[in-house]
Every structure is written in C-alpha cells, then in structure tokens.
Protein backbone atom coordinates (compact mmCIF):
# COMPACT_ATOMS: atom_id res chain seq x y z
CA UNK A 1 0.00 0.00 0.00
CA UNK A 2 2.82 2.57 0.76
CA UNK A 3 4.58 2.25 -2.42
CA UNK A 4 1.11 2.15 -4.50
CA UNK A 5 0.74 5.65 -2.81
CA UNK A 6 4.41 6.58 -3.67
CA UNK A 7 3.69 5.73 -6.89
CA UNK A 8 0.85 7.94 -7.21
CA UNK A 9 2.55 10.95 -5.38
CA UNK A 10 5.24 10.90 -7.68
CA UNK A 11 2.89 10.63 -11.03
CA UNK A 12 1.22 14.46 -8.98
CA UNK A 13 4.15 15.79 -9.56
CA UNK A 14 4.15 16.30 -13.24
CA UNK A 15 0.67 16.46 -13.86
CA UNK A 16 1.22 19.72 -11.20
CA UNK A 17 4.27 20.75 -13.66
CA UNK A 18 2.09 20.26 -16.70
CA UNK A 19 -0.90 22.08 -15.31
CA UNK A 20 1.25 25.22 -14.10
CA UNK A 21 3.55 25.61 -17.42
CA UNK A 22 0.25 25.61 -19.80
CA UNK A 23 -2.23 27.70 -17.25
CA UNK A 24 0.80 30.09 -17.29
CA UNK A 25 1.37 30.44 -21.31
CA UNK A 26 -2.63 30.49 -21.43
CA UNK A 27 -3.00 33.46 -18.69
CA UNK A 28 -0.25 35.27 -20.56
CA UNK A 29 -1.84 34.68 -24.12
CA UNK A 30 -5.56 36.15 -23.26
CA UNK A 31 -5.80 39.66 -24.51
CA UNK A 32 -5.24 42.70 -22.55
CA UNK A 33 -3.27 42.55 -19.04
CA UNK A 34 -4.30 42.88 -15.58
CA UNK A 35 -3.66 46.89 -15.32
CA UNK A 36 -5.97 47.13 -18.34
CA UNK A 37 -9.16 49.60 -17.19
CA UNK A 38 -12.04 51.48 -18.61
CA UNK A 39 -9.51 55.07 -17.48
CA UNK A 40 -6.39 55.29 -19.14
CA UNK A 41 -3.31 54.77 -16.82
CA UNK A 42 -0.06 57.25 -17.16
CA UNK A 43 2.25 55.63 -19.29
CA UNK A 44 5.07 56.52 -16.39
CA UNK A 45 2.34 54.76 -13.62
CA UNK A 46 2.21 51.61 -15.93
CA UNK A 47 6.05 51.38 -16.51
CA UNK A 48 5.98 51.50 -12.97
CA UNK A 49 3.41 49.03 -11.87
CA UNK A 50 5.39 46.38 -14.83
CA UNK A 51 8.05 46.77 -12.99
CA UNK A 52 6.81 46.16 -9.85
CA UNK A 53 5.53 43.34 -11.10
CA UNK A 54 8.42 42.08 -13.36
CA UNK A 55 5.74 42.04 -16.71
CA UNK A 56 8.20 43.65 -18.10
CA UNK A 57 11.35 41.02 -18.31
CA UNK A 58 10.86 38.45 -20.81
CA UNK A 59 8.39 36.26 -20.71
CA UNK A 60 10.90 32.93 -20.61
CA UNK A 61 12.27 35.18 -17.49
CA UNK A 62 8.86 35.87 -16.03
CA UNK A 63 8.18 31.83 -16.24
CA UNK A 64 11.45 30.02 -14.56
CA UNK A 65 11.32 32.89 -11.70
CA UNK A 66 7.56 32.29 -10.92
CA UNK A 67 7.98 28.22 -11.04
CA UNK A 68 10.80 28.15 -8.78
CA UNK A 69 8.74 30.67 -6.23
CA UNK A 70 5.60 28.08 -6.39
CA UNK A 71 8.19 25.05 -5.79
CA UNK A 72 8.71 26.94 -2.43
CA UNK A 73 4.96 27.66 -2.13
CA UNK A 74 5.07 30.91 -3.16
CA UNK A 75 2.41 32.12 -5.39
CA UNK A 76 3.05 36.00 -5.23
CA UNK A 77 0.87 38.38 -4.69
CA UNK A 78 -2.49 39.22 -6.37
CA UNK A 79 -2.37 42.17 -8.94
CA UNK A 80 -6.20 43.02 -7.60
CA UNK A 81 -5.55 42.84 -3.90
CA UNK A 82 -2.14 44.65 -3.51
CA UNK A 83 -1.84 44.01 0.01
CA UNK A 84 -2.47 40.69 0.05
CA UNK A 85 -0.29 37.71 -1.00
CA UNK A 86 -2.33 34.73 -3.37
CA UNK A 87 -1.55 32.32 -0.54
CA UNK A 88 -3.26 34.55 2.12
CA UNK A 89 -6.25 34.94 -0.13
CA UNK A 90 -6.62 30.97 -0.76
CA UNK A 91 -6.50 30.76 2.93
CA UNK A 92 -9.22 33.35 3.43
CA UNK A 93 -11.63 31.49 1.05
CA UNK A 94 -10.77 27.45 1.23
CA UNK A 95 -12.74 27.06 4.67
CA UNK A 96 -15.74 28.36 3.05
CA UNK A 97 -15.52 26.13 -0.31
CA UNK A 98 -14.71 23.34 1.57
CA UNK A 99 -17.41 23.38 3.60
CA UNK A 100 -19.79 24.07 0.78
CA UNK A 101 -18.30 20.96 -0.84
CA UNK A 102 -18.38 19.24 2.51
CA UNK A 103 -22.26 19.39 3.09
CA UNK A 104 -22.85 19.00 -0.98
CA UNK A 105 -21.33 15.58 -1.00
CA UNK A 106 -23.44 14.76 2.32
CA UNK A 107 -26.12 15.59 0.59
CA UNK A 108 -25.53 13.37 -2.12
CA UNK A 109 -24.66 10.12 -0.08
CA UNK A 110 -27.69 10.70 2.29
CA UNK A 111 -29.46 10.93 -0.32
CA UNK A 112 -28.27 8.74 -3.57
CA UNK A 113 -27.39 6.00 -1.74
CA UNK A 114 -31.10 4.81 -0.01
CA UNK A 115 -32.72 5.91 -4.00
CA UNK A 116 -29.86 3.54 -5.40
CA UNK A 117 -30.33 0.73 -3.00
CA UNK A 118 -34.05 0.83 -3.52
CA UNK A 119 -33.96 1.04 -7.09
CA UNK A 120 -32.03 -2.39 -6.75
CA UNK A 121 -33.83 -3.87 -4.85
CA UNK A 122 -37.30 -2.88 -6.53
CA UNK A 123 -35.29 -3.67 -10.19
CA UNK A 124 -38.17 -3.21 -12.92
CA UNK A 125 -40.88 -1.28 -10.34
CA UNK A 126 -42.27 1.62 -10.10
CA UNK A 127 -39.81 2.08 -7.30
CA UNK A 128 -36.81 1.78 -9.79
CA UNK A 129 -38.78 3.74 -13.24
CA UNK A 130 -39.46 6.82 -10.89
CA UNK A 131 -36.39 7.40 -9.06
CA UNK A 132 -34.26 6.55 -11.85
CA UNK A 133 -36.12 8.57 -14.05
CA UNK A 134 -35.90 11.84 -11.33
CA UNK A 135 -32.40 10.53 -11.14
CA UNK A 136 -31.64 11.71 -15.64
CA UNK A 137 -33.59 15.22 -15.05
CA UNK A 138 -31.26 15.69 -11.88
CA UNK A 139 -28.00 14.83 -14.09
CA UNK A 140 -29.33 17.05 -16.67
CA UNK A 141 -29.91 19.96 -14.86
CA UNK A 142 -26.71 22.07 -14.23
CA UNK A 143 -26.39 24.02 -11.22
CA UNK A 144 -26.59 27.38 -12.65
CA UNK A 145 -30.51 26.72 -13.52
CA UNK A 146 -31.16 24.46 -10.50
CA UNK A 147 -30.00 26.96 -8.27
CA UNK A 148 -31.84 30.24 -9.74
CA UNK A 149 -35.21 27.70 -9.17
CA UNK A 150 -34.55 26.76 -6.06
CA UNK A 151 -33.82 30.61 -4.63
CA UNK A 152 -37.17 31.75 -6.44
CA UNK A 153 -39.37 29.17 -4.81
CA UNK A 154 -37.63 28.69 -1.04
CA UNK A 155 -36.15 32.11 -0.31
CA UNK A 156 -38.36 35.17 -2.34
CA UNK A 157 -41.50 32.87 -2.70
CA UNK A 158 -42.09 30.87 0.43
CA UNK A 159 -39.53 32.97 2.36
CA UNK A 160 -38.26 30.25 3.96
CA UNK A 161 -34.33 30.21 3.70
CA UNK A 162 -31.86 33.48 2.97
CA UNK A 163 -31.03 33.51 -0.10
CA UNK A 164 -27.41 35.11 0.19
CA UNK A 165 -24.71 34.49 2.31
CA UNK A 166 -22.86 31.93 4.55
CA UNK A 167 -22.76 31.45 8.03
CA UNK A 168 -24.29 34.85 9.11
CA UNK A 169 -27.82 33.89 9.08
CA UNK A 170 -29.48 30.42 10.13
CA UNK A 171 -30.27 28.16 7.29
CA UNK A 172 -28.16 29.80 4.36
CA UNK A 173 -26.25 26.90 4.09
CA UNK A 174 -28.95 24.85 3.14
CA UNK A 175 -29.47 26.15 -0.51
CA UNK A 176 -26.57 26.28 -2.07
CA UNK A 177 -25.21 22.53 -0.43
CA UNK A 178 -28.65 21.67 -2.40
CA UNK A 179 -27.84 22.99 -5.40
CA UNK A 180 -24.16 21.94 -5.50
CA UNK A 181 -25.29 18.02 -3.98
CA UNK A 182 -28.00 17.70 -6.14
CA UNK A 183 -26.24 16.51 -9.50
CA UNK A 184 -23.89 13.80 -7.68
CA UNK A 185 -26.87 12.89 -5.49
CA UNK A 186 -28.37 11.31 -8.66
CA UNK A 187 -24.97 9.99 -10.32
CA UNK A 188 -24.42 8.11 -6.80
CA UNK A 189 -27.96 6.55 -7.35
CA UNK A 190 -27.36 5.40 -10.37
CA UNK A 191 -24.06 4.30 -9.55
CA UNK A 192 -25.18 2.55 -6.43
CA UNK A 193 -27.78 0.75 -8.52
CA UNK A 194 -25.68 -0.86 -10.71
CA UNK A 195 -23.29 -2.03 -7.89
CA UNK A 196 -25.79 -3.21 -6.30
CA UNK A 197 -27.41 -5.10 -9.27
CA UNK A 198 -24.22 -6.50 -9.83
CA UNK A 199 -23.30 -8.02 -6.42
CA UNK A 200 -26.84 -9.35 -5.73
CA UNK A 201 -26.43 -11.51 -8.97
CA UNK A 202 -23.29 -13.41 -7.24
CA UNK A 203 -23.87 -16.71 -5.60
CA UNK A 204 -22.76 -15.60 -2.24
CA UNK A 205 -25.93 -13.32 -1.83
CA UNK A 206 -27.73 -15.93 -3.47
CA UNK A 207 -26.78 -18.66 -0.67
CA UNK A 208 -27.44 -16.02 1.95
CA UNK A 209 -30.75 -15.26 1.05
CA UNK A 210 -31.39 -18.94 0.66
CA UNK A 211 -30.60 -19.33 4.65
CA UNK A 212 -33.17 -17.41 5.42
CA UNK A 213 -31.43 -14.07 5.89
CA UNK A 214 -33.57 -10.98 6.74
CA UNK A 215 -33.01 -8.24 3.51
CA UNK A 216 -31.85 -5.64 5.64
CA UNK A 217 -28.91 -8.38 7.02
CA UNK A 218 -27.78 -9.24 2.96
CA UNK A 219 -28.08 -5.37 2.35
CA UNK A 220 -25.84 -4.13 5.53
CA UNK A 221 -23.59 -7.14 5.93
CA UNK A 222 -23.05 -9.04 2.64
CA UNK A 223 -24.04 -6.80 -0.01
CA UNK A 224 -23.58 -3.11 0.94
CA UNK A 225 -19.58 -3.32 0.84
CA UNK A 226 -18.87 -4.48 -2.65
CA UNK A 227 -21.65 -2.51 -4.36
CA UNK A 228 -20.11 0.66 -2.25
CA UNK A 229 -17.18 0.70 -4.79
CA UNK A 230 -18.24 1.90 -7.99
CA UNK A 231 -19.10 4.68 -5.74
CA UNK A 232 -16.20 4.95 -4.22
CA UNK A 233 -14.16 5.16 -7.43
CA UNK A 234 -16.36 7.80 -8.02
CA UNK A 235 -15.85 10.48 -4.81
CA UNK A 236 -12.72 11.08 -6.22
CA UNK A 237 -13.74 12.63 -9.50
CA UNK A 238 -17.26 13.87 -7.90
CA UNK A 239 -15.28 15.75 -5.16
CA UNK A 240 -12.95 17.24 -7.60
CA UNK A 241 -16.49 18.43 -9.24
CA UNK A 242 -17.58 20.15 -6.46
CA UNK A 243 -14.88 21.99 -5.65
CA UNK A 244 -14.94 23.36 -10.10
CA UNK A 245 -18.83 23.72 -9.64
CA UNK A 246 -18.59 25.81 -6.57
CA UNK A 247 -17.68 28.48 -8.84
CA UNK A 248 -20.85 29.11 -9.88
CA UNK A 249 -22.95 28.37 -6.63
CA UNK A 250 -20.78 30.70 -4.78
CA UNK A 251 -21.59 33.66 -7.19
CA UNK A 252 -25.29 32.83 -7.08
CA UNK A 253 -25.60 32.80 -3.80
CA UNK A 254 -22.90 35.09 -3.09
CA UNK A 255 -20.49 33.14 -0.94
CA UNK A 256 -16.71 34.29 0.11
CA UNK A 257 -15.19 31.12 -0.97
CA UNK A 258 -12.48 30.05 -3.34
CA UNK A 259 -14.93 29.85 -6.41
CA UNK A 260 -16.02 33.90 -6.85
CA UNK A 261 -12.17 34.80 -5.81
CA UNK A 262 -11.32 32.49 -9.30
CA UNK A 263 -13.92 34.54 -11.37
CA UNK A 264 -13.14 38.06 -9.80
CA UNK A 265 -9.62 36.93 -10.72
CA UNK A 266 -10.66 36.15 -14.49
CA UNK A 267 -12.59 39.34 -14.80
CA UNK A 268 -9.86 41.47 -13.59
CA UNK A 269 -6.53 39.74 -15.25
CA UNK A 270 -5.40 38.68 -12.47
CA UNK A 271 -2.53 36.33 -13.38
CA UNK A 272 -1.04 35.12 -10.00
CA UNK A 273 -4.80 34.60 -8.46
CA UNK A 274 -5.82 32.73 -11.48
CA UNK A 275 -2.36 30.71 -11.28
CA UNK A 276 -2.32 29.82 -7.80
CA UNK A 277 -6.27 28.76 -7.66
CA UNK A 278 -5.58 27.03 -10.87
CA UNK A 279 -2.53 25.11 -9.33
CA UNK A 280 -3.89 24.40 -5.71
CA UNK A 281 -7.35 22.86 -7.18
CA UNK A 282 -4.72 20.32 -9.19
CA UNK A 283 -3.52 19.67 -6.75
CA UNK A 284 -7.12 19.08 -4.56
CA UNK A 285 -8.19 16.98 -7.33
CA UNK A 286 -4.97 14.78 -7.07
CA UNK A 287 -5.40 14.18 -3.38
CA UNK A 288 -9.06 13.47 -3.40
CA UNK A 289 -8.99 10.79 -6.03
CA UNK A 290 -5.61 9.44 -4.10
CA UNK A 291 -7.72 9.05 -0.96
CA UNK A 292 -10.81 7.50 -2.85
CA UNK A 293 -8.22 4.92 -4.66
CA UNK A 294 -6.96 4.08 -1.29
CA UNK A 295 -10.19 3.44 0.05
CA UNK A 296 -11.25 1.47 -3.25
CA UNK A 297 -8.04 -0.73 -2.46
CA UNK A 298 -8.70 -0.75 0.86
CA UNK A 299 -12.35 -2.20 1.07
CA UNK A 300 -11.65 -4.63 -2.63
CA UNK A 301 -9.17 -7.54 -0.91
CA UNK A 302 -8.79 -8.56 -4.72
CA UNK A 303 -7.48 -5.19 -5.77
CA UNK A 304 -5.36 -5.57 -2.48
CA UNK A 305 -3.70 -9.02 -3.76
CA UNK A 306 -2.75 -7.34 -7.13
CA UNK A 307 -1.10 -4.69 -5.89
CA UNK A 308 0.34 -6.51 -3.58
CA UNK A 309 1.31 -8.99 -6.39
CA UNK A 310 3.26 -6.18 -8.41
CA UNK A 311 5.26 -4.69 -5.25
C-alpha cells in the first residue's frame, strides 16, 4: 500500500508541472493585461506598476522565476488585492468552499445512496422507473438553472431560507449545499444501482438469502460493501467536481469562498490569483482521487492481492 501511494505521489508531480507551465502560457496569451481599465493609466504609472511586477522582463524570465517561487509555495501576490499575498487569499476562502463541498457531498450520499439501494432492490418497479427517471432530469440539470429555481421558490417565494450568504444567518447553508449536492446525489444513485445489481447476482448473496437471511442483514452485511465501490471510485472525480462547480454556486448565492475569488480573478486579469487557484485545485483533485483509490483498495481484498502482487 505505501509504495502504490508513492507511486501515485510521484505521477502528482508532473501532472502539477504540466498544469502550471500551460495555465501560465494560457493566462499570458488572453488579450489585454491585468492593469488594463475602462480610465487610461499614465504611461510613467504603468512602466511603474510592470516593474513592480516584473511584466516587463521576458516572458521565458517571467516563467522560470515564478515556477521556482511556487516550488517553495510561493504564489506572489495578487495584482487586484495589492496588500495581500495569493496564498493569504486561498486561505481566506478554502474554509468556506470546503465546507460548501463538505455538506454537498453529504447531501448526495444521504441521499443517492437509499434511492440507489431501492432502485435495486425494486429492479423493474415503479420504485426503480421513478427514481431513476428523477435521477436523468437531476444529471441534466446544471447548477446554474437548478439553483436560480430553487432561490425563487424557497427564499423570495415561500420565504423560507436566505437567499445570500454563509454562516451569518441560520439556514443559508442549506441552498446552495442543495444545489451543489444535487447533480452527484443522482450519479451516486445510479451508480449505487448498478453495484448493487451487480453483487446481488453473485452466488454468495444468493446462498445467503437462501438461509433465510432478513433483507436488511444481505443489504448491511453481505451486499452493501462491494456494491459501495463503484461509488467509491467515483468520490474522487465527484469531489474534484464540487470543488470546479462551486464556482458558480458561490456567485449565485454570493459566498466568500475560493470559487467567486477564481472569477473576480478572471474578470480582472489577475494572473497570480488565477495561477495559484488554478494550481492548488490540481492539486485538490490529485489528493481526493488518491484518498478515494486508497479506500477502493482498501475495502476490494482482490485489488489488495494485485497490488500486492506487483510490489
């Protein structure tokens, strides 16, 4: 298990490189720069603020000195917020987006996982057509529409949740977890069905149920485990979603997290806040689907063998 997540430490390390050389040559392609306004700057001011900035050294220049200051965790500091480094910033807004993300993917398990059981269980009912079926619209609706509907109807409507905000007022964290959890609650039922389709056709669940067994007991005991990993394998990916769709939940419901700090930093230029976001959610989505293949490894004894096997 340790070298397997060697391994996969040392394969971060050039994705990382990969994702920071080609974000940087994109930044600097994009027309315009990040002192560009609607009033005209002083030539002399601009010559200045280049400086300051070293956009005025070559861009080959520009690109070795800013990867060897992010090898030492240095992002710099953000052209929009002068006083304030990129790192500080990340650590102003990560607690929020994390939470967000946190509650969304609650939301999801609480909720996908009894649907997809269900759905298995009831295969070719009502019971399976009708959540299934909820299950598609839910996949198909993106967040930017879902959450819109949702604010109308709870919050101006029926005035029953804020519709701005996070943590200042009781019950605005309800929404937007909603919003965010609602498109992985329905890929984790349908996941969860098939898993669980697939492990009550082996013989095992077959000679359980033929003892007698209580469905609850074959559910919980015998089958629950090995029809948990396709949904396993998919946490990893479906956390790394979250934390990319936040972007747009935050802005609708106007949230200080990581996600509005990436599209204030795309409106105004700003090329070390769009770096160092772009570089630190690699590097989220790494770890996340490292932890979820651990935990596939660890609950699959077969996966277990073959890794062990190859060490």
């Amino acid at each position: 298990m340790l070298v397997f997540i060697i391994k996969r430490l040392l394969q971060a390390i050039p994705v990382l490189f990969l994702v920071a050389t080609v974000t940087f040559f994109m930044v600097r392609a994009a027309p315009g720069g990040p002192f560009d306004k609607d009033r005209s700057i002083p030539p002399e001011v601009m010559t200045q603020l280049n400086k300051r900035y070293h956009l005025d050294d070559p861009l080959w220049k520009q690109y070795v000195d800013y990867m060897g200051n992010v090898v030492q965790g240095d992002f710099g500091p953000s052209f929009k917020y002068a006083s304030h480094s990129v790192t500080e910033l990340i650590a102003a807004g990560l607690p929020a987006t994390l939470e967000l993300s946190l509650y969304a993917i609650l939301f999801a398990l609480i909720v996908g996982l009894p649907i997809g059981i269900l759905a298995a269980l009831k295969r070719n009912t009502l019971l399976d057509y009708i959540p299934m079926s909820t299950a598609m619209i839910g996949i198909c609706m993106p967040t930017f529409v879902l959450g819109p509907i949702l604010l109308l109807i709870f919050g101006i409507w029926l005035g029953w949740l804020p519709v701005a905000g996070w943590g200042q007022i009781s019950g605005d964290k309800i929404l937007p977890s909603i919003t965010l959890g609602s498109v992985y609650a329905a890929y984790i039922a349908r996941i969860c069905r098939g898993g669980m389709l697939e492990v009550f056709s082996q013989d095992y669940i077959r000679t359980a149920r033929a003892k007698g067994l209580s469905t609850m007991r074959i559910v919980v005991v015998h089958a629950l485990r090995g029809g948990m990993s396709p949904v396993i394998s998919f946490l990893g990916p479906a956390i790394a979603g979250l934390l990319a769709g936040s972007f747009v939940v935050e802005s609708i419901f106007q949230i200080p997290g990581l996600g509005r700090f990436y599209v204030m930093a795309a409106f105004n230029r700003d090329y070390t806040m769009i770096m160092g976001l772009t570089i630190f959610f690699a590097f989220l989505i790494i770890l996340f689907n490292l932890i979820a293949d651990i935990l596939l490894v660890w609950l699959n004894p077969k996966i277990r063998q073959e890794i062990g096997g190859g060490n």
